[in-house]
Protein backbone atom coordinates (compact mmCIF):
# COMPACT_ATOMS: atom_id res chain seq x y z
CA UNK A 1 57.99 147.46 121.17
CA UNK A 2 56.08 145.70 117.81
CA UNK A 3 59.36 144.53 116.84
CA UNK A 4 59.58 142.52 119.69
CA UNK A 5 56.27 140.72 119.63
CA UNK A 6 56.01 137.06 118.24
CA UNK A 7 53.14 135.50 116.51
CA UNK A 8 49.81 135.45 118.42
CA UNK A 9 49.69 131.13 118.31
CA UNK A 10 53.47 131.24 119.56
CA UNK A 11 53.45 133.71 122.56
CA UNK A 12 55.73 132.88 125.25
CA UNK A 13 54.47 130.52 128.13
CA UNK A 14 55.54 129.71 131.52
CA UNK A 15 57.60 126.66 130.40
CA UNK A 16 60.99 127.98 128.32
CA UNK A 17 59.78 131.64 128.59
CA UNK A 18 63.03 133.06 129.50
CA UNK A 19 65.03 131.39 127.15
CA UNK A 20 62.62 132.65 124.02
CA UNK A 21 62.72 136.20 125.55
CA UNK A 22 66.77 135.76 125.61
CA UNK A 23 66.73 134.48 121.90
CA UNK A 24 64.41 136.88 121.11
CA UNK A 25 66.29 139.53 122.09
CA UNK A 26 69.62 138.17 120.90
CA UNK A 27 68.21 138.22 117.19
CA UNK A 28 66.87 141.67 117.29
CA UNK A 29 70.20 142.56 118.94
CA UNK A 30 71.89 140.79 115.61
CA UNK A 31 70.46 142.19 112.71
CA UNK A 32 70.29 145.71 114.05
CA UNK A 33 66.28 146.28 114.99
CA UNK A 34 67.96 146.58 118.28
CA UNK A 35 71.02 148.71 117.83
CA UNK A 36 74.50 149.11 119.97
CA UNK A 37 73.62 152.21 122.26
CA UNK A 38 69.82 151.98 122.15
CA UNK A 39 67.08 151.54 124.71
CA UNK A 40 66.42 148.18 125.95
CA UNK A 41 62.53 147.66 126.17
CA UNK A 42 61.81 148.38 130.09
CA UNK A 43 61.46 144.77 131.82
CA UNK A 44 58.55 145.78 133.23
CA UNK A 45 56.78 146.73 130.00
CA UNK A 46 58.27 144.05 128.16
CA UNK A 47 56.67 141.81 130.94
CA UNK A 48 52.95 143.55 130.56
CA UNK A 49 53.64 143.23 126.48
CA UNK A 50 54.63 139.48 126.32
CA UNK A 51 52.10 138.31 129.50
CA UNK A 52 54.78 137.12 131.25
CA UNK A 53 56.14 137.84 134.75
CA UNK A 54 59.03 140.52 135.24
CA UNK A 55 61.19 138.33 136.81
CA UNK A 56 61.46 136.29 134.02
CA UNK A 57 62.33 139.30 131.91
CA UNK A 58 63.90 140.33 134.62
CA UNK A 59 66.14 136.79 134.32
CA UNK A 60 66.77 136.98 130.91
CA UNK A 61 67.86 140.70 130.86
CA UNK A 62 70.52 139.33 133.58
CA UNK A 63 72.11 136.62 130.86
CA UNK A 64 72.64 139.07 128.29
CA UNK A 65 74.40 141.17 130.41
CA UNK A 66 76.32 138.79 131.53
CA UNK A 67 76.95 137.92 128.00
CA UNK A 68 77.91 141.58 126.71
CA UNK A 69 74.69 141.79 124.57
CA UNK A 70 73.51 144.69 127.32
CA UNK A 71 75.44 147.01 129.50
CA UNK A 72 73.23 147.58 132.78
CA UNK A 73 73.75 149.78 135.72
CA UNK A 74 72.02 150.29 139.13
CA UNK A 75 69.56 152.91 138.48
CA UNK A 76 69.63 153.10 134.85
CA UNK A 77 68.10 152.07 131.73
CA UNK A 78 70.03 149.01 130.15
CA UNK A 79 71.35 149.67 126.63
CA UNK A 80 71.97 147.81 124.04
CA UNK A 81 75.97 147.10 123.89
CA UNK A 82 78.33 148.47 121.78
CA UNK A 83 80.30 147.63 119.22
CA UNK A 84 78.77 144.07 118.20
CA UNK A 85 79.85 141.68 116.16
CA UNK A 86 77.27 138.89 115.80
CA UNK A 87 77.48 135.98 114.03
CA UNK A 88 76.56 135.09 110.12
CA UNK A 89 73.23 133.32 109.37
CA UNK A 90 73.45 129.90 108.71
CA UNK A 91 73.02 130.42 105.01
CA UNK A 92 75.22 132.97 104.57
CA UNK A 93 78.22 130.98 106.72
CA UNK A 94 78.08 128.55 103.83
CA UNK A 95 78.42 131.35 100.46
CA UNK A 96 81.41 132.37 101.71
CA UNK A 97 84.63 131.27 100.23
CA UNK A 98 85.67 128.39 101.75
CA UNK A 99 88.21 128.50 104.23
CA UNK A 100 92.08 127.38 103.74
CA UNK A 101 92.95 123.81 105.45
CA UNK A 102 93.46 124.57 109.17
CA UNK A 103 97.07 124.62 111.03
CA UNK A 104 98.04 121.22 112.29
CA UNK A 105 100.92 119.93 114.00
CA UNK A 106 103.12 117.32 111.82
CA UNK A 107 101.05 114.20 113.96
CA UNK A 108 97.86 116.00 113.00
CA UNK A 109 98.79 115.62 109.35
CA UNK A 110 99.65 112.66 109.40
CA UNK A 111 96.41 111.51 111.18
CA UNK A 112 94.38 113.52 108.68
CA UNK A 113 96.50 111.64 106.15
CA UNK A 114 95.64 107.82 107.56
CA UNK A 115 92.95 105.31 105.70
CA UNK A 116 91.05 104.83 109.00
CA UNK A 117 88.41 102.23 109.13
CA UNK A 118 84.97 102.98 109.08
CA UNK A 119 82.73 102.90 111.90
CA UNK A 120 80.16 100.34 111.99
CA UNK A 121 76.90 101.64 109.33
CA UNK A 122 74.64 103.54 111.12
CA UNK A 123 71.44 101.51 109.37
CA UNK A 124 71.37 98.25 111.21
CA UNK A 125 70.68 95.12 109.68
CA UNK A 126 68.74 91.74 110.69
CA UNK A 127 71.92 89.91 110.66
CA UNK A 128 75.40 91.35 111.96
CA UNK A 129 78.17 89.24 111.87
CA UNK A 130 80.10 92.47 113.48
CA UNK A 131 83.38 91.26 114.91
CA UNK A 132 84.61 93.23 117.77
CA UNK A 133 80.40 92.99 118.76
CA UNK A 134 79.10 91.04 121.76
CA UNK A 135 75.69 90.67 122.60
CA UNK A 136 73.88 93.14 125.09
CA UNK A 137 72.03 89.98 127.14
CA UNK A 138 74.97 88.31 127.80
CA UNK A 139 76.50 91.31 130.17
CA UNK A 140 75.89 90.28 133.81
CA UNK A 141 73.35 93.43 134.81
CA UNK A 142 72.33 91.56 137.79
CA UNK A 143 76.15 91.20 139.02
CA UNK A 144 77.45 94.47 137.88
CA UNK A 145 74.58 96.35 139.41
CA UNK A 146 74.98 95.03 142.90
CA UNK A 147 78.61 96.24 142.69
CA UNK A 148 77.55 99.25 141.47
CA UNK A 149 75.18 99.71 144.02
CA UNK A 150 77.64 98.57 146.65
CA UNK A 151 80.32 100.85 145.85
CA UNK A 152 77.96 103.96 144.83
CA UNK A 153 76.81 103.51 148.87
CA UNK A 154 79.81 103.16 150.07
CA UNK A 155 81.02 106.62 151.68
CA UNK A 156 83.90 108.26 150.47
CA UNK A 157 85.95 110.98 152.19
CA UNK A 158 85.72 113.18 149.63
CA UNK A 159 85.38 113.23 145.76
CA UNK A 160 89.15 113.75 144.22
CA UNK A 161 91.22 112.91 141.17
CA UNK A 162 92.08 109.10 141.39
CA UNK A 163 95.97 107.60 140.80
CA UNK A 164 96.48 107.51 137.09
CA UNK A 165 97.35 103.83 137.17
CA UNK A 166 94.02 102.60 138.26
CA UNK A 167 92.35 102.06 141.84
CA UNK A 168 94.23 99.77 143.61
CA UNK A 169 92.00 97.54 143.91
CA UNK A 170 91.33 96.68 140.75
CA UNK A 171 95.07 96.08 140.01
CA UNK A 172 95.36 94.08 143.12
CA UNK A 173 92.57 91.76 141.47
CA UNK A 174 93.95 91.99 137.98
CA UNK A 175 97.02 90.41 139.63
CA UNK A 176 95.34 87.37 141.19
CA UNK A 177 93.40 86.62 137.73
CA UNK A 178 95.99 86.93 135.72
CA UNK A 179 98.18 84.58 137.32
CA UNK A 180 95.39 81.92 137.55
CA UNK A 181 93.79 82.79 133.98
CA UNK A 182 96.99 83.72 131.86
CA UNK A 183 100.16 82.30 133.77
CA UNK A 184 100.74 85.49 133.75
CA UNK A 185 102.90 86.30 137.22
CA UNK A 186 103.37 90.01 137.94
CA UNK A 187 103.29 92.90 140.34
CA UNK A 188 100.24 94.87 141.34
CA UNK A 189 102.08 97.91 140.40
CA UNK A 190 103.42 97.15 137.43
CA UNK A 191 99.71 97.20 136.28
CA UNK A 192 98.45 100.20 134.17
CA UNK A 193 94.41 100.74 133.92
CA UNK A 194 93.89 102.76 130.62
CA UNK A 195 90.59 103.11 128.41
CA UNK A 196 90.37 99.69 126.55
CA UNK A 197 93.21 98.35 124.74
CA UNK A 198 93.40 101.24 122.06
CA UNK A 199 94.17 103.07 124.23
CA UNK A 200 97.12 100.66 125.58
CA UNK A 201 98.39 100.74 121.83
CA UNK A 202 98.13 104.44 121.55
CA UNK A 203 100.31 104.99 124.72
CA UNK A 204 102.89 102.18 123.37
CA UNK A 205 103.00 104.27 120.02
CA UNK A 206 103.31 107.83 121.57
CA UNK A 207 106.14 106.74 124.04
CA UNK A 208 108.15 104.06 121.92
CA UNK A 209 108.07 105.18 118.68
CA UNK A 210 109.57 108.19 116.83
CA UNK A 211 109.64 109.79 113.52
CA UNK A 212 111.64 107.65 111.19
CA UNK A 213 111.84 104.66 113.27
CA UNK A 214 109.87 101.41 112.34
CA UNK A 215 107.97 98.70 113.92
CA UNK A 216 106.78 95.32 112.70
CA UNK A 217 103.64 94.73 112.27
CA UNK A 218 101.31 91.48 111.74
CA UNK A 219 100.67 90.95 108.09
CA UNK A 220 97.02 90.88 108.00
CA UNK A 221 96.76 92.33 111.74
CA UNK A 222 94.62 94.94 113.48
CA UNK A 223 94.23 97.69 111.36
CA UNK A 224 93.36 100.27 114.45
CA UNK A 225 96.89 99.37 115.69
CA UNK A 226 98.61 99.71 113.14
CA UNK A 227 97.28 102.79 112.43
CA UNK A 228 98.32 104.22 115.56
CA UNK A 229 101.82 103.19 115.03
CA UNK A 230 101.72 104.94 111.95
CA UNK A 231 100.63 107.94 112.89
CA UNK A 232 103.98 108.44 114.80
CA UNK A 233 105.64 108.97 111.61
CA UNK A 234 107.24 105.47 112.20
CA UNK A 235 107.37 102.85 108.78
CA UNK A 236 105.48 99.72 109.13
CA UNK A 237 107.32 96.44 108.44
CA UNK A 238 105.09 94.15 107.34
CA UNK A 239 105.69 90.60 108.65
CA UNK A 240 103.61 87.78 107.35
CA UNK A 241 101.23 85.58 108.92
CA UNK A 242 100.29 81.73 108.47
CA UNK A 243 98.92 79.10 109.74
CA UNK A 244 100.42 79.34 112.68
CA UNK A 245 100.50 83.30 113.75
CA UNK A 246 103.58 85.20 112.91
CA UNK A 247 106.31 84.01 110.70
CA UNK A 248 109.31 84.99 113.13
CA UNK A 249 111.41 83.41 110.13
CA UNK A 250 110.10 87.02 108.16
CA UNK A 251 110.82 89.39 111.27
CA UNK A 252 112.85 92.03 109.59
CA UNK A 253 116.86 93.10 110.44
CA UNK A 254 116.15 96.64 110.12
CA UNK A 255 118.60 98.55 112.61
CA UNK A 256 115.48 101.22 113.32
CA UNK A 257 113.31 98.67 114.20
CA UNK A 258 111.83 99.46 118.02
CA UNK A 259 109.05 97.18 118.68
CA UNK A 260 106.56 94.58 117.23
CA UNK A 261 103.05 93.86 117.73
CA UNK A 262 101.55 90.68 118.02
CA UNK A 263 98.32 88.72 118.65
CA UNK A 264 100.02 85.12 119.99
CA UNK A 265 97.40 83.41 121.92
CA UNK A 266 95.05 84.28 118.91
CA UNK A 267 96.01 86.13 115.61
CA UNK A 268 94.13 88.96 114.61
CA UNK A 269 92.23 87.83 111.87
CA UNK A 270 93.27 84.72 110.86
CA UNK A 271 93.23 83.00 114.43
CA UNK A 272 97.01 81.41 114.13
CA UNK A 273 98.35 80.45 117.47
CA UNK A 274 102.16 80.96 118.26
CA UNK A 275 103.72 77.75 118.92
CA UNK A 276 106.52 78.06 121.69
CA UNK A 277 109.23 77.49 118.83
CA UNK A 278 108.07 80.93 117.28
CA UNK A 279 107.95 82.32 120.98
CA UNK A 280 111.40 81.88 121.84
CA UNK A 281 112.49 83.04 118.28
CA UNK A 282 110.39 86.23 118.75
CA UNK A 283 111.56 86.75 122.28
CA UNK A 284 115.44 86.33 120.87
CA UNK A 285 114.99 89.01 118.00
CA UNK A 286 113.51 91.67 120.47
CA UNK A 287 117.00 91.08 122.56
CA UNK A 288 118.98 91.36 119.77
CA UNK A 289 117.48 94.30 118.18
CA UNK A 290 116.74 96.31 122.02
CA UNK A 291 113.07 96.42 120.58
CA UNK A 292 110.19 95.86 122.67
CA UNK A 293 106.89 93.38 122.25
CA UNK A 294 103.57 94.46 122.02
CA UNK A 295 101.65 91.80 122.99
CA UNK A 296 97.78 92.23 122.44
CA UNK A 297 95.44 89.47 124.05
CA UNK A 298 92.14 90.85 122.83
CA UNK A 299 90.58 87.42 123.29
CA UNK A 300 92.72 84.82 124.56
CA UNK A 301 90.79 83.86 127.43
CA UNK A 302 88.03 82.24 124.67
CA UNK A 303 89.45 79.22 123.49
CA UNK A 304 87.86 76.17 122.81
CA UNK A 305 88.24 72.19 123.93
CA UNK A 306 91.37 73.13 125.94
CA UNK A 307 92.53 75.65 128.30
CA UNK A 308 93.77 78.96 127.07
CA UNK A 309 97.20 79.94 125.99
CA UNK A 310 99.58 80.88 128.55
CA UNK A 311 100.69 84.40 127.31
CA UNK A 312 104.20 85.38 125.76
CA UNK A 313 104.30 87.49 128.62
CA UNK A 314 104.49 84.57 131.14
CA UNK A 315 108.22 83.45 129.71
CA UNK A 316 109.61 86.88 128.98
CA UNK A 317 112.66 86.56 130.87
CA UNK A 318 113.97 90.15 129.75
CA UNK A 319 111.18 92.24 130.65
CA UNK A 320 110.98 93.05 126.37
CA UNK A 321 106.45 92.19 126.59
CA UNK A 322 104.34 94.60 127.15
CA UNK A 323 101.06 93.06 127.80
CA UNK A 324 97.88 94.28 126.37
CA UNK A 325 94.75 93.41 127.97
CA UNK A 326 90.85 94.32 127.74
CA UNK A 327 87.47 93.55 128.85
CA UNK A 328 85.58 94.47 125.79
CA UNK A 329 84.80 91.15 124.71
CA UNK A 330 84.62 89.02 127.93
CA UNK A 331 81.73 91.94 129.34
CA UNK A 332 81.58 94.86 126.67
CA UNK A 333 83.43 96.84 124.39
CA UNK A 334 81.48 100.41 125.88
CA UNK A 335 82.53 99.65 129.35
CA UNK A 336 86.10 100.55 127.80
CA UNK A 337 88.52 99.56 130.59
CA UNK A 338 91.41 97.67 129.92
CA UNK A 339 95.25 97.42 131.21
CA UNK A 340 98.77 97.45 130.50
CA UNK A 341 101.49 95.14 132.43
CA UNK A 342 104.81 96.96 131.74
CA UNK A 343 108.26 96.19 132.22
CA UNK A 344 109.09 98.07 136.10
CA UNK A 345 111.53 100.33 133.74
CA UNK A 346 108.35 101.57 131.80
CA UNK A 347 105.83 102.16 134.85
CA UNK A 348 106.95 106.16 135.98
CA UNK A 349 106.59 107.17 132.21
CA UNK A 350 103.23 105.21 131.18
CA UNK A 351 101.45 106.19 134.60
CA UNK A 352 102.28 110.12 134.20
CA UNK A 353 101.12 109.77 130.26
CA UNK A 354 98.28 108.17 131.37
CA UNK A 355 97.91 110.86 133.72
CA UNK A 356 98.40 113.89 130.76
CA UNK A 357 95.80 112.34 128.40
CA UNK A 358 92.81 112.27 130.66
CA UNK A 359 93.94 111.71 134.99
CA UNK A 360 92.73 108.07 135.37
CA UNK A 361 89.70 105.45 133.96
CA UNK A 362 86.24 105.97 135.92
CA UNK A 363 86.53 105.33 139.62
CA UNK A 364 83.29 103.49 139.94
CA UNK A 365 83.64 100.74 137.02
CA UNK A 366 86.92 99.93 138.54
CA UNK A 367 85.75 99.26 141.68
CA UNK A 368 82.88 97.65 140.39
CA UNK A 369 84.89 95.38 137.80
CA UNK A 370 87.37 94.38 140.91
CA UNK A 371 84.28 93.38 143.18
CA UNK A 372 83.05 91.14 140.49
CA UNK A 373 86.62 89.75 140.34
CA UNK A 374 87.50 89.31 144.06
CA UNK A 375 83.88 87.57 144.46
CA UNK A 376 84.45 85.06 141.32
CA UNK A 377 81.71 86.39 139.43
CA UNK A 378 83.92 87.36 136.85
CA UNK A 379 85.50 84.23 135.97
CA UNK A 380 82.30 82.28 136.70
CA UNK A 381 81.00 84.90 133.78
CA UNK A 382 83.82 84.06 131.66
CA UNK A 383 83.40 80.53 131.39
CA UNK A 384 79.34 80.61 131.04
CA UNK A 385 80.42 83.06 128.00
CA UNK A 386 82.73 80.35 126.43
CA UNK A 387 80.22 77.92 126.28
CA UNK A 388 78.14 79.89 125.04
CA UNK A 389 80.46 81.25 122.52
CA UNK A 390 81.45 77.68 121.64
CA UNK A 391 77.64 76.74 120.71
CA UNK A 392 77.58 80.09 118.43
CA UNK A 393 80.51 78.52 116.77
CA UNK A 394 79.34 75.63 115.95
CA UNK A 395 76.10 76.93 114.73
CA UNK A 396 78.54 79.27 112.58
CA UNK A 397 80.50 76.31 111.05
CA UNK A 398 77.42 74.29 110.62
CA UNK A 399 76.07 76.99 108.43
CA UNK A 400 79.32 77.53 106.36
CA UNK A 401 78.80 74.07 105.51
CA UNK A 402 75.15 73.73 104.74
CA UNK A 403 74.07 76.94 102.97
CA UNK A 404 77.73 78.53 101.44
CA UNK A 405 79.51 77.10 98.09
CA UNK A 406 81.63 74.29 98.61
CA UNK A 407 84.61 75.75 98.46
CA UNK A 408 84.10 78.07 101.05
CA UNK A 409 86.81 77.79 104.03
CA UNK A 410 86.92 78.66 107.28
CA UNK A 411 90.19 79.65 109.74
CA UNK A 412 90.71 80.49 113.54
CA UNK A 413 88.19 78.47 114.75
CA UNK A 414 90.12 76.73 117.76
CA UNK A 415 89.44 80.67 119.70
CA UNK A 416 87.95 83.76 119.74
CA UNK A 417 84.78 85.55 118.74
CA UNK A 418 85.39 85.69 114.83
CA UNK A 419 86.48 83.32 112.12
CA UNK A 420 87.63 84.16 108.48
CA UNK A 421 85.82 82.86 105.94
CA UNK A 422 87.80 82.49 102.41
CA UNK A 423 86.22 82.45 99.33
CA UNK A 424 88.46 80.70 96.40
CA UNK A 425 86.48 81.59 93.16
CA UNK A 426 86.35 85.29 94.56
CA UNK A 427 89.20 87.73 94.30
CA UNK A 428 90.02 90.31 96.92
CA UNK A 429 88.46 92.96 94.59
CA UNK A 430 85.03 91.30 94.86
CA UNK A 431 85.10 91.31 98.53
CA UNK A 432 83.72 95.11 98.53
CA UNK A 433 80.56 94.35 95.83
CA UNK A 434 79.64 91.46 98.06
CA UNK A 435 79.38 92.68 101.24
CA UNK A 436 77.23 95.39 99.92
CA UNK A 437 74.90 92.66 98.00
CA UNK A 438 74.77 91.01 101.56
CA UNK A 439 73.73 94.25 103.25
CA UNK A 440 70.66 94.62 101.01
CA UNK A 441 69.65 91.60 102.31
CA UNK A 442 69.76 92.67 105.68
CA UNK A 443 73.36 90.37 106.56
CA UNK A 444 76.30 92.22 107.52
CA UNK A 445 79.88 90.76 106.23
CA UNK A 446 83.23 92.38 106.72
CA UNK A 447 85.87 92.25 103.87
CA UNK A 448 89.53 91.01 105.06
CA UNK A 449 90.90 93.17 102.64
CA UNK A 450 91.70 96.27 104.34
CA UNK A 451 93.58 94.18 107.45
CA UNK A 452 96.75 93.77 105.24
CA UNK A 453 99.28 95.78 105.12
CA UNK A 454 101.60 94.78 102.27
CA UNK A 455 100.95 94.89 98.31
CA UNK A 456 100.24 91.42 98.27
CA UNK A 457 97.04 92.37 99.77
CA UNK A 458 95.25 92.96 96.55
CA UNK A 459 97.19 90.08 94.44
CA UNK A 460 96.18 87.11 92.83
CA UNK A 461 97.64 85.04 95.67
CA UNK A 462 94.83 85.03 97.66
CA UNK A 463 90.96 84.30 97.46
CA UNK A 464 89.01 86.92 98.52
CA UNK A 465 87.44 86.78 102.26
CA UNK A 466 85.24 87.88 104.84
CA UNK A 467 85.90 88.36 108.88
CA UNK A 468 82.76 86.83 110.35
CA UNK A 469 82.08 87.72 114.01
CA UNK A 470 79.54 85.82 115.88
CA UNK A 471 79.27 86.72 119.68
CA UNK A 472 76.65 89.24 119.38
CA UNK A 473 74.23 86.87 117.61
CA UNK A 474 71.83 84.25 118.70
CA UNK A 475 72.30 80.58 117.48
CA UNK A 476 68.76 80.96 115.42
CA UNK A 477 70.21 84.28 114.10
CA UNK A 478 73.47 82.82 112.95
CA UNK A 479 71.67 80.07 110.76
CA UNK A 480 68.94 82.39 109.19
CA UNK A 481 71.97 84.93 108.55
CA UNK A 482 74.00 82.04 107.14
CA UNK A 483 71.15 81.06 104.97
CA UNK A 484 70.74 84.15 103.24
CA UNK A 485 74.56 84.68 102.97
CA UNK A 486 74.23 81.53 101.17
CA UNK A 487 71.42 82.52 98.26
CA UNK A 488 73.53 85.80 97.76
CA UNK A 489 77.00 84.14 97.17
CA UNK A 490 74.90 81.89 94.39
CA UNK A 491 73.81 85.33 92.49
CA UNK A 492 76.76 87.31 93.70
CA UNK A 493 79.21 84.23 92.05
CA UNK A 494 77.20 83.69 88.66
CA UNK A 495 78.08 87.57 88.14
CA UNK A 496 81.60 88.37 89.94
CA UNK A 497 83.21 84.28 89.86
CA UNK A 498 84.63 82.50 87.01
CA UNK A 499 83.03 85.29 84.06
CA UNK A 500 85.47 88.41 85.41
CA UNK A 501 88.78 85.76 86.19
């Protein structure tokens, strides 16, 4: 049995024993010292030889047999099985010839296919003006952990699969808060609980869209949404955006066209709100091209110096809206539970979607989440967080003005978590080289760039810009962040500004 002893300063202890006796034997089992038909070591030898107790051996002798690496019998010596296969080294897995591209379906070729965003860099920096980000010590622990608490001691009947639409109660208090929050008047049941609103937009793509049909699209707009769309093999139709939101003036004629998606109470990124004119128009296209509205209200209950936004939801006469709602930025984006409000028509086939892709959302956070609702906590949260937000702004704006060129401007400041900040004697090209220059300094920018969708994109008829987010950052933070931004825009413009034009 030498082949099976290990290094005197490595012998096998009480703690983990078994499982180095099992790996042990698996290796020897591999590369033939141990081959198919011999004589596994006795466990009681094998005990006496490594120091160990027998039923330890005894233990691990079980898994392999259990595994095929031994065939045992009552009564007889266990032998080593046969025929094995086991697997490659490590090293020699990667010398081999590298295998063809794997079999996908058409939608996994396409998805291979799609320019997806990065995730956020794994090195952090000092400064992250991460939009999307909210800040860890503004979630209500104390809150959510006595409704944890609450609900974790409450006794169940039994632990089962919950209703793919959501607990009840949650969409009971969902309905209450929307209508005071949002003017948003609907049924309990017409209310869809889902994984955060990507996973809203996914279920909108999958069950409205087909190959060769197309959707417009906000022109810069959410890049994670439109992706989604895409990956349905339907054509985006850019739309633009100004000032004010969506252009409905642009909305396309297109007879394939089956739905748009929209950001009214607060465009995604450049923070345009839709005046009702725009509404109504919007509201008369889907009509008169059958095509439904997606309509995402990421952060539409953060708005500043006035009330929020109704939603376009709230004077949908003809059921077209599909309302998109989330709680990753009023309480966090890893809790991810958000909700659908569909059209009555749409509820059977959303619900037993919802139900294919992964039975229901956790049972607990809901419960949790409509405690905090029914009690107020919630929407006292809510409000602390937009005045807390607004101060963050302010300390944001105050910044652009004190430390960044003077031509620097800012847009969608009126809501949200995030503004854009343009950059006239940049071009959309230098957006990439100085984000990087930022994130040597330890200050993380994000480059507007990749949010649109047309050609224009990369054109001379924009400056280049940056999405700024500030929820997740201190007031103090935001300043000292701002500052440096500042004294790398004055190198990063002597060498990318008016010399390269």
């Amino acid at each position: 049995m030498d082949q099976l002893r290990k290094p005197a300063g490595n012998r096998p202890g009480a703690t983990g024993a078994g499982r180095r006796i099992y790996d042990l034997l698996r290796a020897q089992i591999a590369d033939g010292m141990l081959p198919p038909g011999a004589r596994a070591p006795s466990t009681r030898a094998l005990a006496s030889e490594l120091g160990v107790s027998r039923t330890t051996v005894t233990a691990a002798y079980e898994q392999l047999a259990a595994e095929g690496f031994l065939v045992t019998a009552l009564g007889r010596v266990a032998r080593i099985a046969s025929p094995l296969v086991p697997p490659a080294p490590a090293g020699v897995a990667a010398g081999r010839r590298a295998r063809s591209a794997p079999s996908l379906s058409e939608f996994g070729r396409r998805v291979v296919g799609l320019d997806m965003p990065a995730p956020p860099q794994a090195e952090p920096v000092r400064f992250d003006f991460l939009y999307g980000a909210v800040a860890s010590r503004d979630f209500p622990t104390l809150a959510w952990r006595r409704a944890c608490q609450a609900e974790l001691l409450h006794q169940q009947d039994s632990l089962s699969y919950a209703p793919p639409e959501g607990e009840a109660s949650l969409r009971r208090a969902l309905q209450g808060y929307l209508r005071r929050a949002r003017g948003l008047a609907c049924e309990a049941g017409q209310i869809l609980v889902v994984h955060g609103s990507q996973q809203a937009i996914d279920l909108c793509a999958r069950l409205l869209l087909d190959v060769g049909d197309a959707f417009a699209f906000e022109d810069p707009g959410y890049l994670m949404a439109r992706r989604c769309f895409e990956a349905t093999g339907a054509r985006c139709l850019a739309t633009p955006v100004d000032g004010h939101g969506l252009d409905t003036a642009s909305l396309p004629e297109d007879d394939r066209v089956r739905l748009v998606y929209v950001t009214p109470s607060h465009q995604f990124p450049l923070g345009g709100v839709l005046p009702i004119g725009r509404r109504l128009d919007l509201l008369q296209w889907a009509r008169r091209h059958d095509a439904w509205i997606i309509e995402d209200d990421y952060d539409g209950e953060f708005r500043y110096g006035q009330r929020p936004i109704d939603t376009l939801r709230s004077i949908d006469t003809d059921g077209r809206v599909i309302y998109v709602g989330t709680f990753s930025k009023a309480l966090s984006p890893q809790l991810r539970l958000g909700y659908l409000v569909l059209p009555p028509e749409l509820v059977p086939v959303f619900r037993q979607t919802k139900r294919l892709a992964d039975r229901h959302a956790p049972v607990l956070e809901q419960r949790a989440l409509a405690s905090l609702i029914e009690s107020g906590a919630y929407e006292r949260h809510v409000r602390r967080m937009r005045r807390e937000n607004e101060r963050r702004r302010a300390a944001l704006l105050d910044g652009v003005a004190r430390y960044l060129p003077g031509d620097a401007e800012v847009s969608g400041t009126a809501a949200g978590l995030h503004v854009v900040l343009w950059l006239p004697s940049l071009r959309p090209r230098d957006e990439s080289a100085l984000v990087a220059a930022a994130r040597r300094r330890g200050v993380g920018v994000y480059p507007v760039s990749p949010l649109f969708a047309g050609a224009r994109s990369h054109g001379r008829s924009r400056p280049a810009g940056l999405v700024l987010g500030y929820a997740s950052l201190t007031v103090e933070q935001i300043r000292q962040g701002m500052r440096i931004l500042g004294a790398v825009m004055a190198v990063s413009f002597s060498i990318l500004g008016t010399g390269q034009r």
